[in-house]
C-alpha atoms as a PDB file:
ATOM      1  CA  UNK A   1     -19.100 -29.780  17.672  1.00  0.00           C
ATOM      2  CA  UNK A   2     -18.283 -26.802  15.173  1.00  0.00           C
ATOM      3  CA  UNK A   3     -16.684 -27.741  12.292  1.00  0.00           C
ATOM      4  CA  UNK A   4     -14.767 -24.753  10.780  1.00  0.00           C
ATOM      5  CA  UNK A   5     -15.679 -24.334   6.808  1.00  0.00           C
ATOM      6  CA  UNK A   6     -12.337 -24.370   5.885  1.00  0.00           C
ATOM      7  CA  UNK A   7     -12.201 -27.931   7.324  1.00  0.00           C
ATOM      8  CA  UNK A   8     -14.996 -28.682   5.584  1.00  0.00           C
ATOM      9  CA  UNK A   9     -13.533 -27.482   2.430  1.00  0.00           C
ATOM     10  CA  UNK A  10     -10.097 -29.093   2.786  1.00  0.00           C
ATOM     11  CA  UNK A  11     -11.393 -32.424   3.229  1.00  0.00           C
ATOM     12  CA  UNK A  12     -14.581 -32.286   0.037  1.00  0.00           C
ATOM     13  CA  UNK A  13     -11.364 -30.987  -1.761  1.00  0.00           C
ATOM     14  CA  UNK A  14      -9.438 -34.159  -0.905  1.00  0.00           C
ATOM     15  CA  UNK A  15     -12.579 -36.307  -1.565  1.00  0.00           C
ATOM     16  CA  UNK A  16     -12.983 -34.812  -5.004  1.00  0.00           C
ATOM     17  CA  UNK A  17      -9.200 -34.831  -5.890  1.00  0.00           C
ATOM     18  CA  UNK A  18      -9.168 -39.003  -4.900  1.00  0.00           C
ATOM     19  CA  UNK A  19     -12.632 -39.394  -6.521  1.00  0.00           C
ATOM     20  CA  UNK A  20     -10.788 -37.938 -10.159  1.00  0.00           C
ATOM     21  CA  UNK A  21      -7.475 -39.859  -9.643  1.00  0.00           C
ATOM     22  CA  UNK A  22      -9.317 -43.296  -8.910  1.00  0.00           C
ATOM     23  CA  UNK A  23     -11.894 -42.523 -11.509  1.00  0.00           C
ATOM     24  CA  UNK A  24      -8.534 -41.925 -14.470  1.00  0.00           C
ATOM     25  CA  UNK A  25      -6.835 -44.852 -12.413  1.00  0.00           C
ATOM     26  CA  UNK A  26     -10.051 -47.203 -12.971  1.00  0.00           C
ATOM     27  CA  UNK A  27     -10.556 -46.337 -16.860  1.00  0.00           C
ATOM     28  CA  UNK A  28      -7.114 -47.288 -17.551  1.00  0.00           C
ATOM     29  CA  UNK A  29      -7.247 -51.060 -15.516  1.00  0.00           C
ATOM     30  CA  UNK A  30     -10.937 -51.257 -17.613  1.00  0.00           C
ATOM     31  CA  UNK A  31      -8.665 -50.365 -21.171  1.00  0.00           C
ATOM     32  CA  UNK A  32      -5.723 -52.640 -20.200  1.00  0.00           C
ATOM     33  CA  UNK A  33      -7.179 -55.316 -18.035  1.00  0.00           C
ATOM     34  CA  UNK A  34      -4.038 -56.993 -16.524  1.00  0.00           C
ATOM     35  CA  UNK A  35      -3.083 -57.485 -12.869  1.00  0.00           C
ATOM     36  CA  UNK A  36      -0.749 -54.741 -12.500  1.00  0.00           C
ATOM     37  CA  UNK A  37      -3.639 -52.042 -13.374  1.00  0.00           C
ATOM     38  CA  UNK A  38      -5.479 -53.947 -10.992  1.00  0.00           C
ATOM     39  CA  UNK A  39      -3.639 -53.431  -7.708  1.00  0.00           C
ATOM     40  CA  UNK A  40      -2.957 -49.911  -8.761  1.00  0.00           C
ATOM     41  CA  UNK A  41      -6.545 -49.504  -8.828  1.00  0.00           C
ATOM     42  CA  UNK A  42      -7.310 -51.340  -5.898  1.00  0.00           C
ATOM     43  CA  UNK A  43      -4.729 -49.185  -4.009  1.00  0.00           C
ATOM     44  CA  UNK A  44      -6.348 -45.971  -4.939  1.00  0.00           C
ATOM     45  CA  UNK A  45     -10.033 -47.944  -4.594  1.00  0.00           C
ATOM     46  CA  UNK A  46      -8.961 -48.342  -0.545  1.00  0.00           C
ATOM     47  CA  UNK A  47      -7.689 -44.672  -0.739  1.00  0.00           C
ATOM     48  CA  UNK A  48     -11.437 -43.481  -2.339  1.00  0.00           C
ATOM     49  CA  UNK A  49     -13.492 -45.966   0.454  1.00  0.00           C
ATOM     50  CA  UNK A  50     -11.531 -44.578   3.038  1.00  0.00           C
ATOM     51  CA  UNK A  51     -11.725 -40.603   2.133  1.00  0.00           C
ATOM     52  CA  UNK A  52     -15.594 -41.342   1.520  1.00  0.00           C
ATOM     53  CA  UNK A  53     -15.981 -42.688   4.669  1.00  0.00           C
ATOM     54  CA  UNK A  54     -14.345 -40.049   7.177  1.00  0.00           C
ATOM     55  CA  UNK A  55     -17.103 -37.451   5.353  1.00  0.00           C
ATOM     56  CA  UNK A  56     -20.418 -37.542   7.323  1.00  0.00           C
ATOM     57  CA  UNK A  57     -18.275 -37.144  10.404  1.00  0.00           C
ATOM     58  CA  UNK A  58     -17.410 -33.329   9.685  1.00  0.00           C
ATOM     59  CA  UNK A  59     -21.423 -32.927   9.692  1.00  0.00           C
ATOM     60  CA  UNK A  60     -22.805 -34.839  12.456  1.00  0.00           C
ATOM     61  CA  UNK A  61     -21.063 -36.172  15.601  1.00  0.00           C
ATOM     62  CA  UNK A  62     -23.579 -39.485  15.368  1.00  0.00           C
ATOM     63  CA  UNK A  63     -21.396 -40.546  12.366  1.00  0.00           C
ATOM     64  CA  UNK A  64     -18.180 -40.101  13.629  1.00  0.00           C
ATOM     65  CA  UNK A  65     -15.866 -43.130  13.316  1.00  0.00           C
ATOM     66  CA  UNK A  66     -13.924 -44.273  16.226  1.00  0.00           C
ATOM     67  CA  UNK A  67     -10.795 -44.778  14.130  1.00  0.00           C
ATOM     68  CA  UNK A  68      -7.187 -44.490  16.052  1.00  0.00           C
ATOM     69  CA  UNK A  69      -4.552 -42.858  14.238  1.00  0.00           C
ATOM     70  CA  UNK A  70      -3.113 -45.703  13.824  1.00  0.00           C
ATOM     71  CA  UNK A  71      -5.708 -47.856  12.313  1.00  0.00           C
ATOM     72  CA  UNK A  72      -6.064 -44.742  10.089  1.00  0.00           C
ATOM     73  CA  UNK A  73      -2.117 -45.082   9.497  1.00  0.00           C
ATOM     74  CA  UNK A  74      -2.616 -48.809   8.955  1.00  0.00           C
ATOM     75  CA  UNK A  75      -5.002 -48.481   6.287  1.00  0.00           C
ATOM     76  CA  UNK A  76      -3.230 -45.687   4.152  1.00  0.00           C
ATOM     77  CA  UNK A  77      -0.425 -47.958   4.473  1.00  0.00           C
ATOM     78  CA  UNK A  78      -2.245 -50.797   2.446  1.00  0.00           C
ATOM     79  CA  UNK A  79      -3.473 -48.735  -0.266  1.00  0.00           C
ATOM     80  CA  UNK A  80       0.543 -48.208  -0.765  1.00  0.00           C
ATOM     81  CA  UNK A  81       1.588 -51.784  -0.518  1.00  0.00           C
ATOM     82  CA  UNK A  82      -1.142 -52.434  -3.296  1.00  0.00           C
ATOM     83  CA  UNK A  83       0.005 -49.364  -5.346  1.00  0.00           C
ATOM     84  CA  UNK A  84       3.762 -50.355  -4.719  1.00  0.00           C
ATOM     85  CA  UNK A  85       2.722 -54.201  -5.894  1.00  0.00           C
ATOM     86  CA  UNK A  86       1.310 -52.490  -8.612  1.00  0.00           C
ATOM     87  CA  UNK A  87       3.863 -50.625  -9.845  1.00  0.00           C
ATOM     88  CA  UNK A  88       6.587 -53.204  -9.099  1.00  0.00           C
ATOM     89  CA  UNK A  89       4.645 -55.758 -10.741  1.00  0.00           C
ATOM     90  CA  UNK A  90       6.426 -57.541 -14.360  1.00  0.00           C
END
């Protein structure tokens, strides 16, 4: 399997872009500590996991993660509801 390095790039891009929003997302629920921070953070958490895990992949085919598109839709698609709860949250 060759991976192109622009692949490679793209997607450690991606992984450090999540990394920085949960990271600001994740000092703000640990300043405010209510429930609305919390599912924001938990949203972008499942966003973070998710990104993390798709990385050893690109290096070695052993790794690689059987993972439909739509399971792959299916979690992206909780990480919103929880980020939509979050934000709709009084």
């Amino acid at each position: 399997m060759v991976v192109a390095i622009t692949d490679v790039a793209i997607r450690l891009g991606l992984v450090f872009a999540t990394t920085f929003i949960f990271a600001m997302v994740l000092m703000a629920y640990l300043r405010l500590k209510n429930r609305r921070m919390l599912l924001i953070a938990a949203g972008f958490g499942v966003f973070f996991v998710s990104s993390i895990i798709t990385i050893p992949e690109l290096f070695n085919e052993a790794y690689a993660i059987a993972l439909e598109e739509n399971v792959h839709l299916f979690i992206h698609l909780i990480a919103l509801v929880l980020i939509l709860l979050g934000i709709l949250k009084e």
